[in-house]
Protein backbone atom coordinates (compact mmCIF):
# COMPACT_ATOMS: atom_id res chain seq x y z
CA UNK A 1 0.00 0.00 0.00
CA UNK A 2 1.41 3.57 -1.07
CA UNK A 3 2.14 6.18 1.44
CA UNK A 4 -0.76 8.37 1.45
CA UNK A 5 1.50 11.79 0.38
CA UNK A 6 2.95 9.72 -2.11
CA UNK A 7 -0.60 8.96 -4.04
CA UNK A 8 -1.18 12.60 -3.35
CA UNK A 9 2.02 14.10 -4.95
CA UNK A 10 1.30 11.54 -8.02
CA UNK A 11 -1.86 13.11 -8.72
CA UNK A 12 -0.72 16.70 -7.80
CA UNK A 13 3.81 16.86 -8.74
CA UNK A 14 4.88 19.94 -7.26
CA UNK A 15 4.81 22.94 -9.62
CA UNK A 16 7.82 22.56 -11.90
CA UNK A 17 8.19 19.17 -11.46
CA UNK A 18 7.21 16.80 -14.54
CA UNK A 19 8.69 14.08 -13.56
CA UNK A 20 7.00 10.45 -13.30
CA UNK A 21 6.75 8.97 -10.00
CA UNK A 22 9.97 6.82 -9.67
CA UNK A 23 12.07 8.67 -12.54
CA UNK A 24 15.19 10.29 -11.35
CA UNK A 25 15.98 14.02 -11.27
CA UNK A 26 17.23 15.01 -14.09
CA UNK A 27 21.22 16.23 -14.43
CA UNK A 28 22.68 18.67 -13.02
CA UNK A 29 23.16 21.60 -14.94
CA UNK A 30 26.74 22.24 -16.59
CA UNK A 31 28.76 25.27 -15.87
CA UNK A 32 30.65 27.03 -18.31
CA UNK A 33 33.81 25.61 -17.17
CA UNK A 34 32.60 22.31 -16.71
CA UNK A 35 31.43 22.57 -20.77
CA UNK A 36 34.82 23.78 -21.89
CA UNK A 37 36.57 21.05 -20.24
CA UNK A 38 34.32 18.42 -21.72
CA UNK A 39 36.52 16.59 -24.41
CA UNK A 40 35.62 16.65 -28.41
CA UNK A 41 34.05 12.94 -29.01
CA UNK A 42 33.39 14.67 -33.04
CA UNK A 43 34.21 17.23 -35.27
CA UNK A 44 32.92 18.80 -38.99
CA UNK A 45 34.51 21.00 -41.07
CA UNK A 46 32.23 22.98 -43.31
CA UNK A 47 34.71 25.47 -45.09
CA UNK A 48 34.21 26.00 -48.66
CA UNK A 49 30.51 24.70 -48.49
CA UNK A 50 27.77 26.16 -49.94
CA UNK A 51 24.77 26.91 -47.43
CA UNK A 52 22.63 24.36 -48.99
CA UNK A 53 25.52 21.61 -48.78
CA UNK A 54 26.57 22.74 -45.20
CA UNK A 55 22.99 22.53 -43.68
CA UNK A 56 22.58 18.80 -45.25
CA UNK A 57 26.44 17.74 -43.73
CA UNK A 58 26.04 19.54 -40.34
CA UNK A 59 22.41 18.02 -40.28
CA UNK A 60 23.37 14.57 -40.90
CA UNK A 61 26.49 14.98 -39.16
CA UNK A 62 24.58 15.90 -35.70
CA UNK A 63 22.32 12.41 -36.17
CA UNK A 64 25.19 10.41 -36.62
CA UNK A 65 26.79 12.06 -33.41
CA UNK A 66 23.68 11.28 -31.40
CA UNK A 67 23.16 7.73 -32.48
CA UNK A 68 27.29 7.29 -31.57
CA UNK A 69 26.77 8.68 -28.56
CA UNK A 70 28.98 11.73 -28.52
CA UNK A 71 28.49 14.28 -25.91
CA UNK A 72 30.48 16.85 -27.65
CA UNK A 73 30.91 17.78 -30.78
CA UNK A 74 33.05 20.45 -33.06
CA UNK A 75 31.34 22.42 -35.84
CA UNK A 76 34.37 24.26 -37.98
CA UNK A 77 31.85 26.82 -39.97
CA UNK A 78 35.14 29.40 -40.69
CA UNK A 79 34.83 32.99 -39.69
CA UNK A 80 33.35 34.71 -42.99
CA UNK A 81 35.81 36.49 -44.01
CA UNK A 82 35.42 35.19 -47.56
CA UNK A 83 31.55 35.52 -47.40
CA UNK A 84 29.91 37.44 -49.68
CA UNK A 85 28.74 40.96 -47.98
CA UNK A 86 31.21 40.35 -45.31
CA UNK A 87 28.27 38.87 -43.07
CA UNK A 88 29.41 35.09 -41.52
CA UNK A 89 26.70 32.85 -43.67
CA UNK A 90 27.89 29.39 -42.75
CA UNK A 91 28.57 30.67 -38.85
CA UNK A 92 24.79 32.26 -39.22
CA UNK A 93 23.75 29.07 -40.38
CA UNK A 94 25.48 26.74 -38.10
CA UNK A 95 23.90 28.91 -34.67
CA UNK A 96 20.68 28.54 -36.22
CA UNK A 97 20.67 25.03 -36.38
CA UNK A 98 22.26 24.29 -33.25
CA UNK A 99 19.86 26.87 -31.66
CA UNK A 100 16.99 25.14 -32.64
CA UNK A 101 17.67 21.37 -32.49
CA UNK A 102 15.79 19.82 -30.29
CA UNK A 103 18.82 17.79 -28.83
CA UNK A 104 21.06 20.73 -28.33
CA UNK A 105 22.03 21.11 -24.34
CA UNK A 106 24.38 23.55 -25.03
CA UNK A 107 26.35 25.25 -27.08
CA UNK A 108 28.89 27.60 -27.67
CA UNK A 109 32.37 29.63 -29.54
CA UNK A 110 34.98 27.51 -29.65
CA UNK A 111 38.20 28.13 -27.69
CA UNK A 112 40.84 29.59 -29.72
CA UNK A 113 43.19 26.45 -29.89
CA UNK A 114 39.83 25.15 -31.97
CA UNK A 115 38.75 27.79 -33.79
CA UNK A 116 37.64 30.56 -31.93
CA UNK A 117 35.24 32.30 -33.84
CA UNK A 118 35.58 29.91 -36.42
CA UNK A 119 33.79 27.12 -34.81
CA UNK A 120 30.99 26.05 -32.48
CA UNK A 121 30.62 23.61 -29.87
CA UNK A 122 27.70 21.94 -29.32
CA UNK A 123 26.94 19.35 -26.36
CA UNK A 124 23.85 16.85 -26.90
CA UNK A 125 21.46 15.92 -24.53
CA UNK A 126 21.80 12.33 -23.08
CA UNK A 127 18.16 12.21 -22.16
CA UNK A 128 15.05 13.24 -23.98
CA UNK A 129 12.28 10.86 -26.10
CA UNK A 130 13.42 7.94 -27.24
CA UNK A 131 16.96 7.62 -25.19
């Protein structure tokens, strides 16, 4: 027989919560430290791509990444230099995907030894539907 606060906190989780009874918390949150010292399990380059090209690579590039299980990856999009109208297209492109990806945790400029400005980090989530 189930506690009695325990039937009642089934039928009414705290506000916030949406956990199932029984499922674990979920992870703590990363710090920014704690994301830049997470090693690169995958990297991409995407110089010389058109947008078209780079957004069907970096696409298929973050399934494969999830299915393998990376937990970081390394997206080398260039700085834009050689873009037309001096605006960053593939670096535009790249943070738009990542943005909106439904398994982006986090994500970020690379570190200078990577890239810099010239690349983005992106770390997946390890929990979500169907994981």
């Amino acid at each position: 027989m189930k506690n009695p606060m325990d039937r009642w906190l089934e039928i009414y989780p705290p506000s916030g919560d949406s956990r199932k009874p029984g499922e674990d918390p979920p992870p703590p949150r990363l710090s920014p430290k704690m994301q830049a010292r997470l090693p690169v399990d995958d990297e991409i380059d995407l110089h010389g791509l058109t947008a078209a090209e780079a957004e069907t690579r970096l696409n298929g590039f973050l399934a494969e990444a999830l299915r393998e299980g990376c937990r970081k990856v390394l997206i080398i999009h260039g700085k834009g230099r050689r873009s037309p109208g001096e605006r960053p297209v593939l670096k535009e492109l790249v943070r738009q995907i990542i943005k909106n990806w439904a398994w982006t945790d986090y994500w970020g400029t690379a570190d200078p030894p990577q890239g810099g400005e010239g690349a983005s980090w992106v770390i997946l989530k390890t929990t979500g539907p169907g994981r």
